[in-house]
C-alpha atoms as a PDB file:
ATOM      1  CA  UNK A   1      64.090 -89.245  11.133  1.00  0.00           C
ATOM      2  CA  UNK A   2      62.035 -90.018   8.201  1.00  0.00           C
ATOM      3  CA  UNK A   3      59.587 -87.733   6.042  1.00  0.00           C
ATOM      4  CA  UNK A   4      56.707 -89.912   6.019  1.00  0.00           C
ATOM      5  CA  UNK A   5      53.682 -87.916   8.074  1.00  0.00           C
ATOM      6  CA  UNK A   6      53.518 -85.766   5.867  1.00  0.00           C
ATOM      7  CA  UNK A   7      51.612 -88.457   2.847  1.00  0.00           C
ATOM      8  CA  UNK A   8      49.093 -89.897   5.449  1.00  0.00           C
ATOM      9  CA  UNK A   9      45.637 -89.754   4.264  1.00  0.00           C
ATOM     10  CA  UNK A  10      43.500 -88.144   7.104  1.00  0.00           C
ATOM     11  CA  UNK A  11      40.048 -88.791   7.991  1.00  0.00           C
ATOM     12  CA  UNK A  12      39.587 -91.556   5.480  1.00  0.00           C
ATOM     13  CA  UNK A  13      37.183 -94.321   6.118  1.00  0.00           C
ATOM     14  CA  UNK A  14      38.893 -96.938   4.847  1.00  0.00           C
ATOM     15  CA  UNK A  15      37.344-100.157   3.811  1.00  0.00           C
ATOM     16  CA  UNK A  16      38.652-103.605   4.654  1.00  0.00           C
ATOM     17  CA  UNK A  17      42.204-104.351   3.108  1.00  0.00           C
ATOM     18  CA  UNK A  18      44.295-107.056   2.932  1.00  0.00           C
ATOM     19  CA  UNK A  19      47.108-107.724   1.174  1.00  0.00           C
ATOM     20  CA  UNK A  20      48.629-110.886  -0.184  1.00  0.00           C
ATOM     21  CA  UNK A  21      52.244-110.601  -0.690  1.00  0.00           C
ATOM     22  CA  UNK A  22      56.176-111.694  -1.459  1.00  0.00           C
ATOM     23  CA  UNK A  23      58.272-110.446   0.610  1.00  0.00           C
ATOM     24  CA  UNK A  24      61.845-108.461  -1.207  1.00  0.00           C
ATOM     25  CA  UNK A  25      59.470-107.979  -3.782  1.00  0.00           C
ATOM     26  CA  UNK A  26      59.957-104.971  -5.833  1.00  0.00           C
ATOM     27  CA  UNK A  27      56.245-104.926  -6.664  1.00  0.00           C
ATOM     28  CA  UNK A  28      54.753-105.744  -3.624  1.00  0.00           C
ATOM     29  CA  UNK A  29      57.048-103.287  -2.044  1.00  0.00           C
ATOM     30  CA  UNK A  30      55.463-100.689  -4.337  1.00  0.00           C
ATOM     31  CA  UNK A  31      51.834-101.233  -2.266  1.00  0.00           C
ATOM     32  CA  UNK A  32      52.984-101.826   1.042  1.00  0.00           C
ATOM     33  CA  UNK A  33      55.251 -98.769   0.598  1.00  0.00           C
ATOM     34  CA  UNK A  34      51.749 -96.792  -0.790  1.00  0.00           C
ATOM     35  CA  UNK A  35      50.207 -98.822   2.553  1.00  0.00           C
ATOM     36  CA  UNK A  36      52.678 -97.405   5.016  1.00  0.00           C
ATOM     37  CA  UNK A  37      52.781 -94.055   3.689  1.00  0.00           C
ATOM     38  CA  UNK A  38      49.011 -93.458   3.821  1.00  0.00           C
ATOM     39  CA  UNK A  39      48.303 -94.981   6.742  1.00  0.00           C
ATOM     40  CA  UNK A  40      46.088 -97.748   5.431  1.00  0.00           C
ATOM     41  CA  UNK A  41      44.901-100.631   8.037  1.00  0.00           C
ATOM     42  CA  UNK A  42      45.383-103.449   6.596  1.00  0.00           C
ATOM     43  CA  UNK A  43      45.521-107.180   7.002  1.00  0.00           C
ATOM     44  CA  UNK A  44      49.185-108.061   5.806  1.00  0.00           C
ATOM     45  CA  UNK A  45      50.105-111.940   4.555  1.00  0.00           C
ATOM     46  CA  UNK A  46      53.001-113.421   3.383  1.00  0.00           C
ATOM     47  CA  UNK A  47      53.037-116.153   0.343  1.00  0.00           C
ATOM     48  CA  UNK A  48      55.669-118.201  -0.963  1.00  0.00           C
ATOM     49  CA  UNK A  49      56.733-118.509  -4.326  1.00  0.00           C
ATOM     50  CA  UNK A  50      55.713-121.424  -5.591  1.00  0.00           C
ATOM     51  CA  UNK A  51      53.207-122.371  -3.729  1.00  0.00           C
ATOM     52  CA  UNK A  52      51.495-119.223  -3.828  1.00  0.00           C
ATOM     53  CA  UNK A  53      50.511-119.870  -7.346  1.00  0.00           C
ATOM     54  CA  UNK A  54      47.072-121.862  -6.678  1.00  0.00           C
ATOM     55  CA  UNK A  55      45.901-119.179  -3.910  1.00  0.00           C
ATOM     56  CA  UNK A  56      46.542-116.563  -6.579  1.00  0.00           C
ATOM     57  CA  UNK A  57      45.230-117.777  -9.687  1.00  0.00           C
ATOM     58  CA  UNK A  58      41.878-119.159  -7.037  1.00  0.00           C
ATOM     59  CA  UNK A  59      41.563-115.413  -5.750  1.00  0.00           C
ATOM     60  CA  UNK A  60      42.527-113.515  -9.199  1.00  0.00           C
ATOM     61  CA  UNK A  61      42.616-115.953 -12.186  1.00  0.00           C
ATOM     62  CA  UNK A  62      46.072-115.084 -12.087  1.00  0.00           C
ATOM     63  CA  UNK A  63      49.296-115.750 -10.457  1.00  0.00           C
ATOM     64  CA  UNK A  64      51.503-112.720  -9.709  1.00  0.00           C
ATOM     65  CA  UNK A  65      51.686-110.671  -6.557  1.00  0.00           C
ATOM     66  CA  UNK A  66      50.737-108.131  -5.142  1.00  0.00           C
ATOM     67  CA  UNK A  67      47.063-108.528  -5.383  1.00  0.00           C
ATOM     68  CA  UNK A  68      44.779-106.708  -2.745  1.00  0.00           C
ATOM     69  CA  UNK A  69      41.348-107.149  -1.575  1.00  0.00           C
ATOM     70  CA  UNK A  70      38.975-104.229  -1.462  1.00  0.00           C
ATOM     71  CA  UNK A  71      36.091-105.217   0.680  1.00  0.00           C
ATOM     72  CA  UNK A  72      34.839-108.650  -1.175  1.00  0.00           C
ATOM     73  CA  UNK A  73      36.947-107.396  -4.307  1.00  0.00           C
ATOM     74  CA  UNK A  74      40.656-108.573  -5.058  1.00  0.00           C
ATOM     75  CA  UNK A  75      43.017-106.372  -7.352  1.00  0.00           C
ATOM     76  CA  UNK A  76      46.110-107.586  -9.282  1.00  0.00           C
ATOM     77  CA  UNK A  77      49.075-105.493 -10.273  1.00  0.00           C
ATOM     78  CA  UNK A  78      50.835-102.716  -8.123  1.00  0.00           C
ATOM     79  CA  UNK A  79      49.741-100.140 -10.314  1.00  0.00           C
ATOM     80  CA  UNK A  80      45.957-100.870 -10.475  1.00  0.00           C
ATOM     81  CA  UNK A  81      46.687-101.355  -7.071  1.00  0.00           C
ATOM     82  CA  UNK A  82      48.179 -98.261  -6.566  1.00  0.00           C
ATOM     83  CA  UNK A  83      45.630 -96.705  -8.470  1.00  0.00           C
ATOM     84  CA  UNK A  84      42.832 -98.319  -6.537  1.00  0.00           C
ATOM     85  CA  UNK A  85      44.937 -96.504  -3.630  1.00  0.00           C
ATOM     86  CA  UNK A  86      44.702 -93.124  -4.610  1.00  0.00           C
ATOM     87  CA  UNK A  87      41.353 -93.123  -5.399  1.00  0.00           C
ATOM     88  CA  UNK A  88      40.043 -94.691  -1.993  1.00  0.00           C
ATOM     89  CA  UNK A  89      42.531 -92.150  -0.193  1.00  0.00           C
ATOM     90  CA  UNK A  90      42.090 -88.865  -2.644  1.00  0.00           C
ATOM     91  CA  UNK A  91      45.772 -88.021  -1.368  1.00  0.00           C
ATOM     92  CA  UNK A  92      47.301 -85.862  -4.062  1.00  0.00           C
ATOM     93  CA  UNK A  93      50.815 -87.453  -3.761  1.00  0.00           C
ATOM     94  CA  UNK A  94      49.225 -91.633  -5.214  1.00  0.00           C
ATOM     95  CA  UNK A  95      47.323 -89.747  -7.633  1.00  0.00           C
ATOM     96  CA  UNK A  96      48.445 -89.610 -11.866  1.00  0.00           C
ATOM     97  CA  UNK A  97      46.570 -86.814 -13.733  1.00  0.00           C
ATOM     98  CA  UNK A  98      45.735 -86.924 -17.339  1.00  0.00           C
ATOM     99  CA  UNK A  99      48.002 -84.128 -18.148  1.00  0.00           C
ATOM    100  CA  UNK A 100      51.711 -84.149 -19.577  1.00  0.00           C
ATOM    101  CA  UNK A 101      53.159 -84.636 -16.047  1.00  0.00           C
ATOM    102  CA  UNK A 102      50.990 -87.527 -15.490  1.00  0.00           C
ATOM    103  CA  UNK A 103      51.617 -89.415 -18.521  1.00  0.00           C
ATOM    104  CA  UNK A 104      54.914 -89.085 -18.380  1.00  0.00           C
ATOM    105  CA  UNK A 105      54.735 -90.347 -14.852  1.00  0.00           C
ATOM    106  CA  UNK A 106      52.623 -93.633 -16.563  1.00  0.00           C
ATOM    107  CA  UNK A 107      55.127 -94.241 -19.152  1.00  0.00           C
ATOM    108  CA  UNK A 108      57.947 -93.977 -16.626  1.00  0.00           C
ATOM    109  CA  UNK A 109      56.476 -96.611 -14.386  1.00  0.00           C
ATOM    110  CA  UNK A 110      55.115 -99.050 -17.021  1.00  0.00           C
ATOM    111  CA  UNK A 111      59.208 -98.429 -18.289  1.00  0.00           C
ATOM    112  CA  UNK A 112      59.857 -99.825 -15.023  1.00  0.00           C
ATOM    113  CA  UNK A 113      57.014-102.228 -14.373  1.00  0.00           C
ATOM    114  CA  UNK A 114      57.161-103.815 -17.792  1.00  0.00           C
ATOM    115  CA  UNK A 115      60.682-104.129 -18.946  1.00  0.00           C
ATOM    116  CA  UNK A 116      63.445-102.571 -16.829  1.00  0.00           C
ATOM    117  CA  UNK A 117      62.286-104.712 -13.682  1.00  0.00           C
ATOM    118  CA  UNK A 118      61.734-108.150 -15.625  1.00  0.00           C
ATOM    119  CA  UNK A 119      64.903-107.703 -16.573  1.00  0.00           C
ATOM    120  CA  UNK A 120      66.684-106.838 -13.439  1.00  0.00           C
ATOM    121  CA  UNK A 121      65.472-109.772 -11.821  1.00  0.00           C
ATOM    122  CA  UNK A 122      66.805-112.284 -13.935  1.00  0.00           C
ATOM    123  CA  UNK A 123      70.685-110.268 -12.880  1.00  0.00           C
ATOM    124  CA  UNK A 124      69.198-110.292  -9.297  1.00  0.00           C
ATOM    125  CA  UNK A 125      67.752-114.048  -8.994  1.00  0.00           C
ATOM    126  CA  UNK A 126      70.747-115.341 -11.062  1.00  0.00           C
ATOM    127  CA  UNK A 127      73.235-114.336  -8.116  1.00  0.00           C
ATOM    128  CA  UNK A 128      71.431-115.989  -5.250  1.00  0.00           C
ATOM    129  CA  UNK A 129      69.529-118.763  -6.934  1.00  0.00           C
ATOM    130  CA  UNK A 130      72.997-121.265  -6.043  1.00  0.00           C
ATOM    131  CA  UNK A 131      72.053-120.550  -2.083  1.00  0.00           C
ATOM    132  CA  UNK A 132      69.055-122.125  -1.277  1.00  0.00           C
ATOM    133  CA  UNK A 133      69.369-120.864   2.720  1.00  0.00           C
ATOM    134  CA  UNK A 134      69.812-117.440   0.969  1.00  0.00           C
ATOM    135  CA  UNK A 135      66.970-117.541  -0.662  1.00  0.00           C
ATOM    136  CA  UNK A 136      64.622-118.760   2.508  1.00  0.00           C
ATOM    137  CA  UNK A 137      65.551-116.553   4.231  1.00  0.00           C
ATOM    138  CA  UNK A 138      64.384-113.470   1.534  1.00  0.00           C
ATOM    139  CA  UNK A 139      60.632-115.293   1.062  1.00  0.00           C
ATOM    140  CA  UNK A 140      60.028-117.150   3.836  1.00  0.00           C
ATOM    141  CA  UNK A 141      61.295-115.013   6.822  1.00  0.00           C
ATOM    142  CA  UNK A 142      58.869-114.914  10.133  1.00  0.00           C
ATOM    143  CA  UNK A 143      58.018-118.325   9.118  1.00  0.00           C
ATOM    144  CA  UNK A 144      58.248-120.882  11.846  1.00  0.00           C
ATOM    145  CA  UNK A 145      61.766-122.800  11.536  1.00  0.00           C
ATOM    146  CA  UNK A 146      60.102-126.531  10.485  1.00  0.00           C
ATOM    147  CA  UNK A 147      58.192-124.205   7.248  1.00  0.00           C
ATOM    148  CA  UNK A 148      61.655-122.274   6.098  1.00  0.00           C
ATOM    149  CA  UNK A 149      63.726-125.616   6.490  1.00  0.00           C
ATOM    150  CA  UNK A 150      60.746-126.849   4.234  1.00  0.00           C
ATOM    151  CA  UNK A 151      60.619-124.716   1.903  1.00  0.00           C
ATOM    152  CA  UNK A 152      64.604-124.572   1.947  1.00  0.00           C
ATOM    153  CA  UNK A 153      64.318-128.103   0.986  1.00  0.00           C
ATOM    154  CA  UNK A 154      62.214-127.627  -2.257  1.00  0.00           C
ATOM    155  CA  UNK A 155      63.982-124.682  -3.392  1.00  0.00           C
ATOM    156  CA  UNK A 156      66.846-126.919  -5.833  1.00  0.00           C
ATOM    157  CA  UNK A 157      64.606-129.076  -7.075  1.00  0.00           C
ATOM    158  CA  UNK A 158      62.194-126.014  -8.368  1.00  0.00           C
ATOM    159  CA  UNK A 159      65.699-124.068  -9.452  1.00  0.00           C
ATOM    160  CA  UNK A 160      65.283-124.392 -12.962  1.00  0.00           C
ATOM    161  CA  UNK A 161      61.481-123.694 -13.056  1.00  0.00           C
ATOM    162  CA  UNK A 162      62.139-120.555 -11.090  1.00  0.00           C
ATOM    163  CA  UNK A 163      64.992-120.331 -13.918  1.00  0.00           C
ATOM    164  CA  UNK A 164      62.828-120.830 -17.006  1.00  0.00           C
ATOM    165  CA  UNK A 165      60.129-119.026 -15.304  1.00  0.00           C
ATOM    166  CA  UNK A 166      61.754-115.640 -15.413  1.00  0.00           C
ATOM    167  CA  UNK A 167      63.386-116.131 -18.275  1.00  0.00           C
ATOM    168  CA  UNK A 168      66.856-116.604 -17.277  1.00  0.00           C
ATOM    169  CA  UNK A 169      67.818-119.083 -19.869  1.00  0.00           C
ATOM    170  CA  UNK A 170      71.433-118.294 -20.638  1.00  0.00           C
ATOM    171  CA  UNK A 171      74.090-116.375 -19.458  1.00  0.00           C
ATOM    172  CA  UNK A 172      73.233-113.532 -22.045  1.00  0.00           C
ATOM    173  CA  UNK A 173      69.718-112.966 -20.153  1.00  0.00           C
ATOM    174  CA  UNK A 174      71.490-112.332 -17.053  1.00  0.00           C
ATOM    175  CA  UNK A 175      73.750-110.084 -18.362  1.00  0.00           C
ATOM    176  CA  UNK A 176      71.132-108.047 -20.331  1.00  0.00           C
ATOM    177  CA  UNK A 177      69.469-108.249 -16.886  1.00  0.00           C
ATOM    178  CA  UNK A 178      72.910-106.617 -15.363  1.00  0.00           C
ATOM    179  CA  UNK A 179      72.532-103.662 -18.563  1.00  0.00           C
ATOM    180  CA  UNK A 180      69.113-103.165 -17.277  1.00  0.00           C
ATOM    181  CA  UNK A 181      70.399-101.682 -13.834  1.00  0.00           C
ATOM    182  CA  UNK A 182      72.761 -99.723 -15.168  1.00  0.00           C
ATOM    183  CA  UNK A 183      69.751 -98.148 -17.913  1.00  0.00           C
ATOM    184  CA  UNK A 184      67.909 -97.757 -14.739  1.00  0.00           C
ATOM    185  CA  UNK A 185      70.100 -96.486 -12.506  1.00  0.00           C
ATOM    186  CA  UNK A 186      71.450 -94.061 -15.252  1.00  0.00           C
ATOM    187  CA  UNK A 187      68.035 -92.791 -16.087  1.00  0.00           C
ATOM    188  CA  UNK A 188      67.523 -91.902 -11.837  1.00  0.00           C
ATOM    189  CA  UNK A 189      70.296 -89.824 -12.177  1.00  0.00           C
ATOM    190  CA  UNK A 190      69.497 -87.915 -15.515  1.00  0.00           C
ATOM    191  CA  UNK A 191      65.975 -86.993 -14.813  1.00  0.00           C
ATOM    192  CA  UNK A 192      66.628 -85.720 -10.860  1.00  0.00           C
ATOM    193  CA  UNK A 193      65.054 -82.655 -10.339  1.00  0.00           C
ATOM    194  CA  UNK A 194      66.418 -79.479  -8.298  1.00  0.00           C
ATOM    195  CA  UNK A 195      64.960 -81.078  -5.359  1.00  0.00           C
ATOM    196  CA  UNK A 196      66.204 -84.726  -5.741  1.00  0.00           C
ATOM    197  CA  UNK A 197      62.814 -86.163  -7.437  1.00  0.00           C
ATOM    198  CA  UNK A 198      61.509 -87.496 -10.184  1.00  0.00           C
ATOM    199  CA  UNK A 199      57.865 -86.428 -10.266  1.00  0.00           C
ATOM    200  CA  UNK A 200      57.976 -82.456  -9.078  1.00  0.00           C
ATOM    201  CA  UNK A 201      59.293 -80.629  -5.831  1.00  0.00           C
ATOM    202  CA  UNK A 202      57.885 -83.451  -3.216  1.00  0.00           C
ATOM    203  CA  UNK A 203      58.346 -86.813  -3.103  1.00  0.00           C
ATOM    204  CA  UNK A 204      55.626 -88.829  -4.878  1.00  0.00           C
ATOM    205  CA  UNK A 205      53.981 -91.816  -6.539  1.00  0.00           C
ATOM    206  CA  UNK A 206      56.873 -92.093  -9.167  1.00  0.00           C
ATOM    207  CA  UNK A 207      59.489 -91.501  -6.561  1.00  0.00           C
ATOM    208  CA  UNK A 208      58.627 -94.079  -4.878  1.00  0.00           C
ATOM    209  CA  UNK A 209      57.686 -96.736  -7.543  1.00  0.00           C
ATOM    210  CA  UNK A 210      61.351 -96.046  -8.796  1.00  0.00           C
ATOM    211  CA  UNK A 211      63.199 -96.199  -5.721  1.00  0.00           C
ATOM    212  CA  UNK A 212      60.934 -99.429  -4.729  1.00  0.00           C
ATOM    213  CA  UNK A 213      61.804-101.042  -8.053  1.00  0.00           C
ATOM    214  CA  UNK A 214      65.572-100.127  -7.237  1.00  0.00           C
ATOM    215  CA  UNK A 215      66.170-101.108  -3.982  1.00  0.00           C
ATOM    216  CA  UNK A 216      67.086-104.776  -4.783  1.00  0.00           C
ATOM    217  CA  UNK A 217      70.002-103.249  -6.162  1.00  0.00           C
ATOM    218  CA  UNK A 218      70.434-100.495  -4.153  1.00  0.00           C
ATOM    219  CA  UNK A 219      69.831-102.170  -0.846  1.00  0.00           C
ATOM    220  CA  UNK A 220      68.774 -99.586   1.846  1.00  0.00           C
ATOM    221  CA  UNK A 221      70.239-100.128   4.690  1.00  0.00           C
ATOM    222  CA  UNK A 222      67.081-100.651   8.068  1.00  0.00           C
ATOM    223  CA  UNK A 223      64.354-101.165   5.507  1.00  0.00           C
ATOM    224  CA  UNK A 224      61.942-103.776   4.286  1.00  0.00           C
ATOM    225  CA  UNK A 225      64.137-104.148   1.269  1.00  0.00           C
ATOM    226  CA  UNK A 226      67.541-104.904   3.602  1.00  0.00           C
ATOM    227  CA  UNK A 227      69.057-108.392   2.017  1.00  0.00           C
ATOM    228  CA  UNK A 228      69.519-111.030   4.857  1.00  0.00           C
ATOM    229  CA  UNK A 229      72.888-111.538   6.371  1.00  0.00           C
ATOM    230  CA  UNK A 230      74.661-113.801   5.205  1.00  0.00           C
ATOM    231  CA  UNK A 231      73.991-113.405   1.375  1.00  0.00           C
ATOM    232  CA  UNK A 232      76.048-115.226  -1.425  1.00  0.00           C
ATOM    233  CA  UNK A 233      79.174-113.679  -2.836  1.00  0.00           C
ATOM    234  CA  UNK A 234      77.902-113.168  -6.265  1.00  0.00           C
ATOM    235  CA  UNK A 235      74.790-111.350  -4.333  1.00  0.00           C
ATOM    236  CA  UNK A 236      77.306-109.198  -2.692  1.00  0.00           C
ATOM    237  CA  UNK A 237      79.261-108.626  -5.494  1.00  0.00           C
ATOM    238  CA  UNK A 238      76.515-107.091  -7.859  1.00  0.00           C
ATOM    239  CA  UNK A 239      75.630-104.892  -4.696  1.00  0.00           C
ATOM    240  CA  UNK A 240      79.189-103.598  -4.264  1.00  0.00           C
ATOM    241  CA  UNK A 241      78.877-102.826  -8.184  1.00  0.00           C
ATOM    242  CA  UNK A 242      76.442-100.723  -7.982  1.00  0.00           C
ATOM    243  CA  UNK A 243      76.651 -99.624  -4.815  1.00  0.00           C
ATOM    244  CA  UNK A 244      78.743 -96.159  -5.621  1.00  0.00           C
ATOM    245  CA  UNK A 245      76.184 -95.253  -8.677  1.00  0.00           C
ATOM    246  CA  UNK A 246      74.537 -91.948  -8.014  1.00  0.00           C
ATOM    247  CA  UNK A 247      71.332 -93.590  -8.334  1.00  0.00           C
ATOM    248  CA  UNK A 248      71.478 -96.069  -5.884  1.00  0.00           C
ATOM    249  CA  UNK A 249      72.527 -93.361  -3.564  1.00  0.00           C
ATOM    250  CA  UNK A 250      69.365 -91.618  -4.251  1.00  0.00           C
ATOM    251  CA  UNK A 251      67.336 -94.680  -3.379  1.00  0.00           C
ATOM    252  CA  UNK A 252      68.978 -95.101  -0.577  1.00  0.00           C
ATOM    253  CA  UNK A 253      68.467 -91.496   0.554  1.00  0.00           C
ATOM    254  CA  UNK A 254      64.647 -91.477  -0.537  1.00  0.00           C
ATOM    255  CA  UNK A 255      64.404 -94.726   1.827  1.00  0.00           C
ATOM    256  CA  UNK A 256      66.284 -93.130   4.649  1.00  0.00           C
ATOM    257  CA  UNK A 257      63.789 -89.861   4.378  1.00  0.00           C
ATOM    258  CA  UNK A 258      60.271 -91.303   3.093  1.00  0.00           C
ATOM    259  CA  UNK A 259      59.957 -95.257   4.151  1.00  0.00           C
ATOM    260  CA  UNK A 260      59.309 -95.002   7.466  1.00  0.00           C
ATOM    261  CA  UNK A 261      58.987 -98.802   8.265  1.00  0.00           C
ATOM    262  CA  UNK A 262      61.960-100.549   8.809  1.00  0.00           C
ATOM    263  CA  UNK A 263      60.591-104.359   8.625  1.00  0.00           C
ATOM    264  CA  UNK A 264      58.170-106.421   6.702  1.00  0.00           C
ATOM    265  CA  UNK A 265      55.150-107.384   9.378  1.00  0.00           C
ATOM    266  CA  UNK A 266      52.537-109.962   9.480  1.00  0.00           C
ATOM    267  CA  UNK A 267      48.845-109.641  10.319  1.00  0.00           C
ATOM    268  CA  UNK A 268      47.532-106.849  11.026  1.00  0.00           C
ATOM    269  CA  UNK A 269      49.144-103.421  10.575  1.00  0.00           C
ATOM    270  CA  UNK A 270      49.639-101.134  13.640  1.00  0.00           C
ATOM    271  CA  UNK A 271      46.433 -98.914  13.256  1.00  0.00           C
ATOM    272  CA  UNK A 272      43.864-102.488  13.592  1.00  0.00           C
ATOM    273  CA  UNK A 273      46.378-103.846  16.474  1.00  0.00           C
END
């Protein structure tokens, strides 16, 4: 049983939302996460890497994911996004004040957002980039069969742009990517409170940016973040590292209590069905 009612925001009338998304994403987890919790409807899709890029840049003038539209308005980055979120909902939990505990919640995240993460996925993509069928079957799930085998099909010939495009240009970066999870991981576990959370006494917005962020590591088990069966050995490997680290233990306990959803979904979410 999870812990989720509890962050809904009641009586809101929300305006229309729709997200554009990667799935095993730790960014675009971060929003649908925020999405689920409160209750948003929503219009959910799916992109691919790659080809998402001239969607994005068409709707933003950018290219990375999440982005969200607000009515006629799109919004790029989870935490503007997130942001955005809290104000629309006014629920306490999404919300960073402008006193100390609130900027140190912003510093935290933008820790997380702007290096920590970067760097993890270099470790992460580096493991699975050799398994093309692996890596399908993270983005391009729910697909029909013809557009995975497709997109299974393009995936070595775009390895070493996806390479070069996350900076993963010797083995050094992947191994400073493999220090970055243990930073992370090791922070998690210094800065628990009494009652197993970052941000106060109740699960909130820098809970679950951190345990979002984490879970490609961590990989909570009947969640949006589960890896596909079968994954590469080197995949399974760095998960069996880390898998005994008191931090990934708390992600995987703050999934089991606060995530609620245990798939991705496509279209529209349960409250406009």
């Amino acid at each position: 049983m999870t812990e989720s009612s509890d962050l809904r925001a009641r009586g809101v009338k929300w305006p229309a939302l729709e997200l554009r998304q990667f799935r095993l994403s730790p960014y675009n987890e971060k929003v649908r996460w925020a999405l689920d919790a409160l209750g948003a409807p929503h219009l959910r899709r799916s992109l691919l890497p790659g080809p998402h890029l001239p969607v994005v840049r068409r709707l933003t003038g950018q290219t990375a994911t999440p982005i969200l539209r607000i009515d006629k308005n799109w919004i790029a980055g989870s935490a503007a996004i997130l942001d955005a979120l809290a104000q629309l909902s006014g629920a306490a939990w999404l919300h960073r004040g402008k006193d100390e505990a609130g900027q140190r919640a912003r510093t935290i995240e933008a820790r997380f957002d702007d290096d920590w993460v970067p760097r993890i996925r270099r470790a992460v993509l580096a493991s699975a980039l050799g398994d093309p069928g692996f890596m399908a079957s993270q983005f391009a799930a729910g697909r029909p069969a013809l557009g995975r085998a497709l997109y299974r099909a393009i995936l070595p010939l775009a390895r070493e742009r996806i390479r070069q495009g996350n900076g993963i240009r010797t083995q050094a970066d992947v191994t400073d990517g493999e220090q970055a999870i243990g930073e992370a991981l090791d922070f998690v576990s210094a800065n628990l409170g009494p009652d197993g959370y970052l941000g106060g006494p109740r699960f909130g917005r820098l809970d679950l940016v951190v345990a979002s962020h984490l879970a490609a590591v961590a990989n909570p088990p009947d969640s949006p973040m589960s890896r596909p069966e079968p994954m590469p050995e080197a995949t399974r490997a760095m998960l069996e590292r880390w898998h005994d680290h008191p931090g990934s233990a708390w992600v995987r306990e703050v999934y089991a209590r606060h995530r609620g959803a245990k798939t991705d979904f496509e279209g529209m979410s349960e409250r406009m069905r």
